[in-house]
N, C-alpha and C. Protein backbone atom coordinates (compact mmCIF):
# COMPACT_ATOMS: atom_id res chain seq x y z
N UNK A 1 -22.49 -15.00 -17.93
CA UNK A 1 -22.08 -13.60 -17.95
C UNK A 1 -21.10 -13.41 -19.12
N UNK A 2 -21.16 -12.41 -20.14
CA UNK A 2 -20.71 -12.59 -21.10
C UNK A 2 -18.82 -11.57 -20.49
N UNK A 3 -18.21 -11.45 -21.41
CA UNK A 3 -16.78 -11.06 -21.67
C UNK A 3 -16.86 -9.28 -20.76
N UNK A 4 -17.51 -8.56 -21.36
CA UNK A 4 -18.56 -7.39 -21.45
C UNK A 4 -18.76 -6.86 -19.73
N UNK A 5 -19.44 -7.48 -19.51
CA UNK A 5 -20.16 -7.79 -18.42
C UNK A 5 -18.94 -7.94 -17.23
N UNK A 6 -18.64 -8.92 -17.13
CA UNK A 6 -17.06 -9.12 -16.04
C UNK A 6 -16.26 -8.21 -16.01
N UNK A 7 -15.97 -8.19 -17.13
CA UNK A 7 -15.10 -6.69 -17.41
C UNK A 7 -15.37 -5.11 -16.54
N UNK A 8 -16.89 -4.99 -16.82
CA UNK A 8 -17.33 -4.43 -16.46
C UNK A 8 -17.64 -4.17 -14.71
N UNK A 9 -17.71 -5.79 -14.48
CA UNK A 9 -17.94 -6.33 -13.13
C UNK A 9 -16.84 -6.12 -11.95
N UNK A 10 -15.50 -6.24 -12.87
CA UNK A 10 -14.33 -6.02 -12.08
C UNK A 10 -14.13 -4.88 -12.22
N UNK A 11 -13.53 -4.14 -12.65
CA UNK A 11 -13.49 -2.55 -12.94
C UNK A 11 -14.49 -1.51 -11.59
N UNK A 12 -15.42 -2.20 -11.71
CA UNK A 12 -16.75 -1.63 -10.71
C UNK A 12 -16.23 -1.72 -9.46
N UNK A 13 -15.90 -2.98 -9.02
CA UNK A 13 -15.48 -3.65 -8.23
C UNK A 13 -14.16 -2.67 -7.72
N UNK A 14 -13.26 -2.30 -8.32
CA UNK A 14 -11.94 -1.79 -7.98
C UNK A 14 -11.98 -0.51 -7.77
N UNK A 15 -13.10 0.46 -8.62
CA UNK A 15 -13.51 1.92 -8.36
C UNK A 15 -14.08 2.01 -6.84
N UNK A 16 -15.05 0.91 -6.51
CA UNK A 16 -15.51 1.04 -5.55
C UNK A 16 -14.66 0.83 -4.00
N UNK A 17 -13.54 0.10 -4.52
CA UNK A 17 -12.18 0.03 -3.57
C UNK A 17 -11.16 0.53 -3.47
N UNK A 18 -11.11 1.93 -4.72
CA UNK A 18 -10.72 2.69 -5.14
C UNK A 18 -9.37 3.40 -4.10
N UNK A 19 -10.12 4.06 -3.09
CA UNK A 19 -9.45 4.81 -2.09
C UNK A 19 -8.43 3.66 -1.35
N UNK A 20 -9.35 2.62 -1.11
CA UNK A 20 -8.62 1.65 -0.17
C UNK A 20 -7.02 1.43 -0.85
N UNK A 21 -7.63 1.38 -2.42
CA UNK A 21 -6.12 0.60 -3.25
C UNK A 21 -5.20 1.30 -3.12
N UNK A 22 -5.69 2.60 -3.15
CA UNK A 22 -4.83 3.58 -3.56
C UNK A 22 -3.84 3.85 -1.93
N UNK A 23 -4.58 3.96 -1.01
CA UNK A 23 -4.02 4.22 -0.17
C UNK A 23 -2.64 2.99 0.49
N UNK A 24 -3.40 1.55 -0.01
CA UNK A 24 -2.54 0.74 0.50
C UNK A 24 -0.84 0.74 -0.68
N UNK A 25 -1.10 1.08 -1.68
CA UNK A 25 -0.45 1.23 -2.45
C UNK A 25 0.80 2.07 -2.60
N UNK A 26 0.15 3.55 -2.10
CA UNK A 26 1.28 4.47 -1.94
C UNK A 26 1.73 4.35 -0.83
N UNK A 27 1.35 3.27 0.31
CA UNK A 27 2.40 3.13 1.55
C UNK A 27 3.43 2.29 0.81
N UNK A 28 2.98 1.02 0.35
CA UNK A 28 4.10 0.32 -0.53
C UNK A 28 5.09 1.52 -0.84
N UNK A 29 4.68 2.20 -1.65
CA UNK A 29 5.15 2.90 -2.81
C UNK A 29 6.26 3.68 -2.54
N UNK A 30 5.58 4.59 -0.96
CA UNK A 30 6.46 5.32 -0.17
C UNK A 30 7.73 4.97 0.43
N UNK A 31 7.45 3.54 0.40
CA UNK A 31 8.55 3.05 1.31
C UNK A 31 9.68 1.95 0.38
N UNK A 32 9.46 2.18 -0.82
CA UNK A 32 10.39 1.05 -2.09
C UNK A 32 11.09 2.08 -3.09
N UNK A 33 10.13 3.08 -2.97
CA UNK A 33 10.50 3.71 -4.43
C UNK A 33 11.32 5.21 -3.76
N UNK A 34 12.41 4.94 -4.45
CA UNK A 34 13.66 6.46 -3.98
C UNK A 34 13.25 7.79 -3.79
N UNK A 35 13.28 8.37 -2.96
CA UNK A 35 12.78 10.54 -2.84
C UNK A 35 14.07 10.67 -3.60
N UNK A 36 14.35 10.21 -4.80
CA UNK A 36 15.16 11.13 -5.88
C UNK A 36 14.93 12.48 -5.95
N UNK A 37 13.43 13.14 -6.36
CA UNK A 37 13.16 14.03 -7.10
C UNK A 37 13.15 15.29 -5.46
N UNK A 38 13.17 15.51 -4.63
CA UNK A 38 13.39 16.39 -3.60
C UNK A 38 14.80 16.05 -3.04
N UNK A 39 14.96 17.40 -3.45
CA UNK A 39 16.29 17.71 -2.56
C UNK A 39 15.86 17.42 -1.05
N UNK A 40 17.50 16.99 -0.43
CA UNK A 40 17.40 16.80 1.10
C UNK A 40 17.44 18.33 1.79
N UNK A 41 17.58 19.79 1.41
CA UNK A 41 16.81 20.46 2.12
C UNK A 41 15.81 21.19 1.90
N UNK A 42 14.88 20.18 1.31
CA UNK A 42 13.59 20.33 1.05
C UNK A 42 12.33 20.46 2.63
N UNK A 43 12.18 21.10 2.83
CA UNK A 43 11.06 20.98 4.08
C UNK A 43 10.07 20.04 3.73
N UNK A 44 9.81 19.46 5.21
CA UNK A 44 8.46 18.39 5.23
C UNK A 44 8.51 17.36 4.08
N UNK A 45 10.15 17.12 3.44
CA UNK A 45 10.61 16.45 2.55
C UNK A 45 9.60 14.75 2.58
N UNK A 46 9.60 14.29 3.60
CA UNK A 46 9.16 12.81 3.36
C UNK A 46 7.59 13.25 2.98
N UNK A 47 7.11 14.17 3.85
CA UNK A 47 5.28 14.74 3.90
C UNK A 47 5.16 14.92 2.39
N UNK A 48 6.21 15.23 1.49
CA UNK A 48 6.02 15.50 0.05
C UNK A 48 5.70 14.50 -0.93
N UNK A 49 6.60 13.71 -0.21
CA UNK A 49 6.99 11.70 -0.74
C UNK A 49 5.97 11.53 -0.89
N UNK A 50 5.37 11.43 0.85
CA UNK A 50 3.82 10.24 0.67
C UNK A 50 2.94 10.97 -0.15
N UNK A 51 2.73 12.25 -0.03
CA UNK A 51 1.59 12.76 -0.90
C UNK A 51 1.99 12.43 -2.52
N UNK A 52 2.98 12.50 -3.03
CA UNK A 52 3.24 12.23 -4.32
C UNK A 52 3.05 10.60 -4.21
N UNK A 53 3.44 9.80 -4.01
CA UNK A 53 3.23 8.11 -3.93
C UNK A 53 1.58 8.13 -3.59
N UNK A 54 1.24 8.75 -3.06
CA UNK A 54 -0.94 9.02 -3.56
C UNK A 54 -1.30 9.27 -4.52
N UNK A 55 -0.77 10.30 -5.07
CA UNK A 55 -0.89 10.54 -6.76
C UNK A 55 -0.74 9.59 -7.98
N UNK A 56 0.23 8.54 -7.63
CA UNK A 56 0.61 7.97 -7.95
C UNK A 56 0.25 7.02 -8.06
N UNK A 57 -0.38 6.20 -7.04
CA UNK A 57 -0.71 5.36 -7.03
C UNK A 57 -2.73 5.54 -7.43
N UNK A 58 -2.95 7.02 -7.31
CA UNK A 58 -4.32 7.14 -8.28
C UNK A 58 -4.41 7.37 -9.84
N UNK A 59 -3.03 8.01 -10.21
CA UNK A 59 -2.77 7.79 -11.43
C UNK A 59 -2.45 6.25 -12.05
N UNK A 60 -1.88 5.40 -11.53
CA UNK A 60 -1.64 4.20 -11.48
C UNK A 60 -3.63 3.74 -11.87
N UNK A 61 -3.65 3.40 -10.63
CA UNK A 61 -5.54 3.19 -10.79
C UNK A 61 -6.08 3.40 -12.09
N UNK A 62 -6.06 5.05 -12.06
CA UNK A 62 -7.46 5.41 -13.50
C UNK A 62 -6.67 5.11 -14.50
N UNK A 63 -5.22 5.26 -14.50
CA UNK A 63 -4.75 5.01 -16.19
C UNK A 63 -4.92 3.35 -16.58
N UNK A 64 -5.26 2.63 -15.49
CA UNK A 64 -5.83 0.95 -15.99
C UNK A 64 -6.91 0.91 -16.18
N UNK A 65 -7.76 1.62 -15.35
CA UNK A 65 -9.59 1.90 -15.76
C UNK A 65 -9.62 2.74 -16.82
N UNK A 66 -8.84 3.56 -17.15
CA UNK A 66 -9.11 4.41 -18.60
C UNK A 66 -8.40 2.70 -19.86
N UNK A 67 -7.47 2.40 -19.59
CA UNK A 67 -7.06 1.51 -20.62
C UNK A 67 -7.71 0.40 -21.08
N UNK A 68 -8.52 -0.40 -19.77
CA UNK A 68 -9.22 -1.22 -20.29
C UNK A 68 -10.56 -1.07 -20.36
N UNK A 69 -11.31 0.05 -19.68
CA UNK A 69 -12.80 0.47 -20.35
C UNK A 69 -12.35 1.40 -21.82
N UNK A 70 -11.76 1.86 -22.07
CA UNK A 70 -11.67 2.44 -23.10
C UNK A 70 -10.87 2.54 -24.23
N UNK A 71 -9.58 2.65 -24.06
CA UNK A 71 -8.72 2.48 -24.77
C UNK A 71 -7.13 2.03 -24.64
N UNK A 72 -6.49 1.45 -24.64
CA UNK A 72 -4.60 1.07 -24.22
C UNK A 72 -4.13 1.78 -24.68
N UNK A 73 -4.71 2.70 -25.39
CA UNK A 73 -3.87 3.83 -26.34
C UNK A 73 -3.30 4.88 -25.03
N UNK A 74 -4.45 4.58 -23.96
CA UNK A 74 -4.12 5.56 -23.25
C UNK A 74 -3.13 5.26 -21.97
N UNK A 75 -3.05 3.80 -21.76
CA UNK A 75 -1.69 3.47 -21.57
C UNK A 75 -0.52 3.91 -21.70
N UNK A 76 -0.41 3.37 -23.65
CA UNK A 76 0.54 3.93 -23.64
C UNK A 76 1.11 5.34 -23.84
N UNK A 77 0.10 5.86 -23.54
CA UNK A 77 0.71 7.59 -23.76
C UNK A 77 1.18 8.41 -22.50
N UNK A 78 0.53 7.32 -21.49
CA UNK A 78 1.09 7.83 -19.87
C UNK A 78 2.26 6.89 -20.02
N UNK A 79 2.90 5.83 -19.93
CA UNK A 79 3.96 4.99 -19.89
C UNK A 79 5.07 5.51 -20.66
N UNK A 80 4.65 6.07 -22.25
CA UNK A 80 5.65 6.89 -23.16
C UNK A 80 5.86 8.03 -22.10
N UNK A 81 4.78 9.22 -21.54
CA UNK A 81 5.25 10.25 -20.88
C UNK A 81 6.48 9.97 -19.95
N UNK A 82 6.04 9.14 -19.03
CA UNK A 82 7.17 8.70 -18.03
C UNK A 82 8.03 8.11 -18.48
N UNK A 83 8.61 7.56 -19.21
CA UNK A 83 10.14 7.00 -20.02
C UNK A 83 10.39 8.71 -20.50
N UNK A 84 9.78 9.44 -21.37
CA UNK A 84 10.73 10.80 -21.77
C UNK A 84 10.54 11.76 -20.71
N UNK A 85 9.77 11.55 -19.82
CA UNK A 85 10.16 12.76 -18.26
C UNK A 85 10.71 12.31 -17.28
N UNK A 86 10.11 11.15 -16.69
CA UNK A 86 10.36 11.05 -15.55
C UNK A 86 11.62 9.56 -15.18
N UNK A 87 12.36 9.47 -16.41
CA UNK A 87 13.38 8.80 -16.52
C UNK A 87 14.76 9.77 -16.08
N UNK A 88 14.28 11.07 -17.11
CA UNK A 88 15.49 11.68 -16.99
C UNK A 88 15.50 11.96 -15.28
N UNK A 89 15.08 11.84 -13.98
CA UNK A 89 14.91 12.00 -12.69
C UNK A 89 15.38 10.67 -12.32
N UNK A 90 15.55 9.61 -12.82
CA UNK A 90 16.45 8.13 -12.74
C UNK A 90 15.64 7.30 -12.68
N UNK A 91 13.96 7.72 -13.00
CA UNK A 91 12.82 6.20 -12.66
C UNK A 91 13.05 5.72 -13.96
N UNK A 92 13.37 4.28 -13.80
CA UNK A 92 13.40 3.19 -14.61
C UNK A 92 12.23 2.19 -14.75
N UNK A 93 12.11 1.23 -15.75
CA UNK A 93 11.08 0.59 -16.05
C UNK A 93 11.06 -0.12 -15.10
N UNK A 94 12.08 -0.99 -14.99
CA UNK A 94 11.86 -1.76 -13.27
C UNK A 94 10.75 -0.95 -11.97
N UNK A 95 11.54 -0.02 -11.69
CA UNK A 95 10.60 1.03 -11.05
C UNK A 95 9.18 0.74 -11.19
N UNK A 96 8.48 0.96 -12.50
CA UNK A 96 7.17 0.98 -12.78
C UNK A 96 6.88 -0.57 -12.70
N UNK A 97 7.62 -1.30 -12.81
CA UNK A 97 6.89 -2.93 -13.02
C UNK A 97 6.74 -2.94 -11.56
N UNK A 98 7.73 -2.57 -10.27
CA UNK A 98 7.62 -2.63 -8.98
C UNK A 98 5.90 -2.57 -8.70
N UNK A 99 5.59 -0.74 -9.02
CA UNK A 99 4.26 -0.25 -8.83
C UNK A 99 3.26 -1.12 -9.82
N UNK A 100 3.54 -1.45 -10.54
CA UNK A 100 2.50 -2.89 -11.17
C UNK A 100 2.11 -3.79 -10.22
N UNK A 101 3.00 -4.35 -9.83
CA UNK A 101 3.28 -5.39 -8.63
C UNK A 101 2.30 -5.32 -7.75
N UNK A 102 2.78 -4.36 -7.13
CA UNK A 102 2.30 -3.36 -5.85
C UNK A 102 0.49 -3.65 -5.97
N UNK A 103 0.58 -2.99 -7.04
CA UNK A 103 -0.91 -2.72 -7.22
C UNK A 103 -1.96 -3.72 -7.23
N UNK A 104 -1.43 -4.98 -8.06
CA UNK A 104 -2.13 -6.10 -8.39
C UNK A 104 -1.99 -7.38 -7.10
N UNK A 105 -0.78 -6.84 -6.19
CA UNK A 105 -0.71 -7.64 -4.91
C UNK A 105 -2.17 -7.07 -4.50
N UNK A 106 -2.00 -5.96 -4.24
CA UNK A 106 -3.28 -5.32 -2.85
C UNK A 106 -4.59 -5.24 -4.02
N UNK A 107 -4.70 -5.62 -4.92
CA UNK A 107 -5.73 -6.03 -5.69
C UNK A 107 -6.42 -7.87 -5.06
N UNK A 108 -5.55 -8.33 -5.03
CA UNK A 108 -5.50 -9.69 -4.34
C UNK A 108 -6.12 -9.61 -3.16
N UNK A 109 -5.48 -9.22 -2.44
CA UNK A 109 -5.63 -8.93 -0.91
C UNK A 109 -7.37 -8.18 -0.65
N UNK A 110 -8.06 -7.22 -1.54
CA UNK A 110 -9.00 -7.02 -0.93
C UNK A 110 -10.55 -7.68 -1.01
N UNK A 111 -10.43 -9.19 -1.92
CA UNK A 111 -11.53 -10.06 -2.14
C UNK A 111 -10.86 -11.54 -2.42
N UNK A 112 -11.91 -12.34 -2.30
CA UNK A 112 -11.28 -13.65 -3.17
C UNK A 112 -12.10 -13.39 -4.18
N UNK A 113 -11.29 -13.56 -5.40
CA UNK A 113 -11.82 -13.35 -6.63
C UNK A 113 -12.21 -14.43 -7.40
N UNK A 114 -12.92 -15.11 -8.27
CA UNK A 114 -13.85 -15.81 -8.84
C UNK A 114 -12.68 -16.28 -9.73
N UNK A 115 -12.56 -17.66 -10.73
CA UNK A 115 -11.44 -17.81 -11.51
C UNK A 115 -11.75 -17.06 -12.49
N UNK A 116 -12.83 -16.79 -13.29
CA UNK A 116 -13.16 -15.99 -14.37
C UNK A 116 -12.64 -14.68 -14.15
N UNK A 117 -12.93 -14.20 -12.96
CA UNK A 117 -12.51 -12.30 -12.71
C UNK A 117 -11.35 -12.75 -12.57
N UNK A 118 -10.06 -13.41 -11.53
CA UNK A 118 -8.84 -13.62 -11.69
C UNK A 118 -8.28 -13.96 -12.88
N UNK A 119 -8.53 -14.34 -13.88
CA UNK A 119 -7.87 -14.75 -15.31
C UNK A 119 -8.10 -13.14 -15.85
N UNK A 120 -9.36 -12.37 -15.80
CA UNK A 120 -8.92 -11.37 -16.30
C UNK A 120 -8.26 -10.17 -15.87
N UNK A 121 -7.90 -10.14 -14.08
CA UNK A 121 -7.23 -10.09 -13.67
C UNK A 121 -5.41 -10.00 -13.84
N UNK A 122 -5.39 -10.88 -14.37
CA UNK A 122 -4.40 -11.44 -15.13
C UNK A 122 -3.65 -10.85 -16.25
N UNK A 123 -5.18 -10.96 -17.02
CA UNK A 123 -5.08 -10.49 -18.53
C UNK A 123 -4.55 -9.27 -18.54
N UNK A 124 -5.18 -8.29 -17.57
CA UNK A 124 -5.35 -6.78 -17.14
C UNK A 124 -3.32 -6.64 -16.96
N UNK A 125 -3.07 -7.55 -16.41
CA UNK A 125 -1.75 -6.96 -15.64
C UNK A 125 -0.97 -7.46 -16.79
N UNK A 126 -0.90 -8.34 -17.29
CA UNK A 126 -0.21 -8.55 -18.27
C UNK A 126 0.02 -7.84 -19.67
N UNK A 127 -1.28 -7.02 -19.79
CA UNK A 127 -1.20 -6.06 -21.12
C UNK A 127 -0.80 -4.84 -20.39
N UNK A 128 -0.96 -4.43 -19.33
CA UNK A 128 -0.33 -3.18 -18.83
C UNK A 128 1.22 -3.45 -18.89
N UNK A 129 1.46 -4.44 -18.30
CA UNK A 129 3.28 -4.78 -18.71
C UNK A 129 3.52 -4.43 -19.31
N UNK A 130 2.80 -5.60 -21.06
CA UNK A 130 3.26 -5.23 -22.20
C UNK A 130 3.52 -3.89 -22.90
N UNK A 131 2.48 -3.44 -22.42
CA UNK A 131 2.37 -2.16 -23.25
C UNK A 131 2.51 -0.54 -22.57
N UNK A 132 2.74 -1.16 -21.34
CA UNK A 132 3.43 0.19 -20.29
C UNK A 132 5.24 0.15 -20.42
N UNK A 133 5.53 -1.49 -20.94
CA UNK A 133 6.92 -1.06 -21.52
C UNK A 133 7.60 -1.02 -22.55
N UNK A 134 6.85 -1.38 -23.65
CA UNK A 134 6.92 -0.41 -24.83
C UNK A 134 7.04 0.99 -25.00
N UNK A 135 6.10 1.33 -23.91
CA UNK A 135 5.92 2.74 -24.34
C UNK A 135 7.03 3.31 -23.72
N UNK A 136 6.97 3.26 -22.39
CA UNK A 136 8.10 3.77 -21.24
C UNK A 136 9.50 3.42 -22.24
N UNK A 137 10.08 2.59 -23.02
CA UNK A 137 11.38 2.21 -23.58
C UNK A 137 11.60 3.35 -24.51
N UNK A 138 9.94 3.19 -25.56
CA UNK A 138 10.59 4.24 -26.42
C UNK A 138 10.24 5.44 -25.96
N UNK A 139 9.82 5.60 -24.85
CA UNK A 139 9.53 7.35 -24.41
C UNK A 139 11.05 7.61 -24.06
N UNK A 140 11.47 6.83 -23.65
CA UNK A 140 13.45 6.96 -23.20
C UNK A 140 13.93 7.26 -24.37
N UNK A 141 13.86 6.27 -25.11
CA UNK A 141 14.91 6.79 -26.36
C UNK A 141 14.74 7.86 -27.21
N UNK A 142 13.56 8.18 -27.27
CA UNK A 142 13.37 9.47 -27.63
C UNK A 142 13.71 10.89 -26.70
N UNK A 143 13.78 10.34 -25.56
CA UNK A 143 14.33 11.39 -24.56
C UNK A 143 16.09 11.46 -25.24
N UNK A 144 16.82 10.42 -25.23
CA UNK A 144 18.47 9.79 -25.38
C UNK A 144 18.45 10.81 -26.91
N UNK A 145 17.56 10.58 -28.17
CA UNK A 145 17.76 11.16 -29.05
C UNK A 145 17.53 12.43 -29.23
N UNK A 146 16.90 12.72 -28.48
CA UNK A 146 16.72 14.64 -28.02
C UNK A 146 17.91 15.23 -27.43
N UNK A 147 18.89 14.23 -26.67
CA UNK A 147 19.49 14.86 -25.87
C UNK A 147 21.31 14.98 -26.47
N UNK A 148 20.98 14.31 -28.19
CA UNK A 148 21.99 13.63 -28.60
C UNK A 148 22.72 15.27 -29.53
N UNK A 149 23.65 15.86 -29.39
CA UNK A 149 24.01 17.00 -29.76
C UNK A 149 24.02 16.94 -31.91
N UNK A 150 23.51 17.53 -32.41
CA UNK A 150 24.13 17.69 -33.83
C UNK A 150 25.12 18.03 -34.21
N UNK A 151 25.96 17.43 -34.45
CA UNK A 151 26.94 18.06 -34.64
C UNK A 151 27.04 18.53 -36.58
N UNK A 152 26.02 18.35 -37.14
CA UNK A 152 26.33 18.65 -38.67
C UNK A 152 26.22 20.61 -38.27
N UNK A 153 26.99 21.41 -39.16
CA UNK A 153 27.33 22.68 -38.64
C UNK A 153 26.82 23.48 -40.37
């Protein structure tokens, strides 16, 4: 089976477990990651949580199936977004490596995977690192330098 092919093989594989991931994911998700962004007299405040930690954890999903069927470019342009938005709300890169975690645990958990699909497995989580915190760092500092006053008059 060529490079191509596996690639292809796993990816398939994870769409088709799609809902499952997602769902096991944003329970993680719900229950690690802070309700910063709702005020406490927010109604049906937690009902808001879990539904956002779903989103999340399907945005999570397709932005790895968009990155490695197609492009990392598109990585990093969701990872840059969240360092210049959703930093200034206090999510930090840690934060996102958590939901990396998360994801590639209950990736584990729903097959035994072949050593060939686990190495790229691997590969998969390791370039999302790389390059989900690149982007997320300088999406921050470009937030820090936006926010930096001019003072030339």
């Amino acid at each position: 089976m060529s490079s191509t092919e596996l690639q292809e093989q796993v990816l398939d594989y994870l769409n088709a477990e799609r809902e499952n991931l997602i769902q096991r994911v944003a329970l993680h998700l719900t229950e690690c990651v802070p309700n910063f962004y709702l005020s406490q007299a927010t109604e049906r405040r937690e009902d808001l949580h879990r539904h956002n930690m779903v989103l999340t954890a399907q945005r999570l999903h397709d932005i790895i199936q968009a990155g490695v069927a197609l492009d990392w470019a598109l990585v990093e342009a969701e990872f840059g977004w969240a360092g210049r938005k959703l930093s200034q709300f206090g999510l930090r890169w840690e934060q996102q490596q958590v939901m990396i975690g998360l994801y590639f645990t209950e990736v584990q958990k729903i097959r035994v995977w072949l050593p060939a699909e686990q190495e790229l497995l691997t590969a998969i989580r390791s370039r999302l690192i790389e390059v989900g915190q690149k982007a997320f760092v300088a999406g921050q500092e470009k937030t820090t330098e936006a926010n930096i006053p001019d003072h030339h008059y």
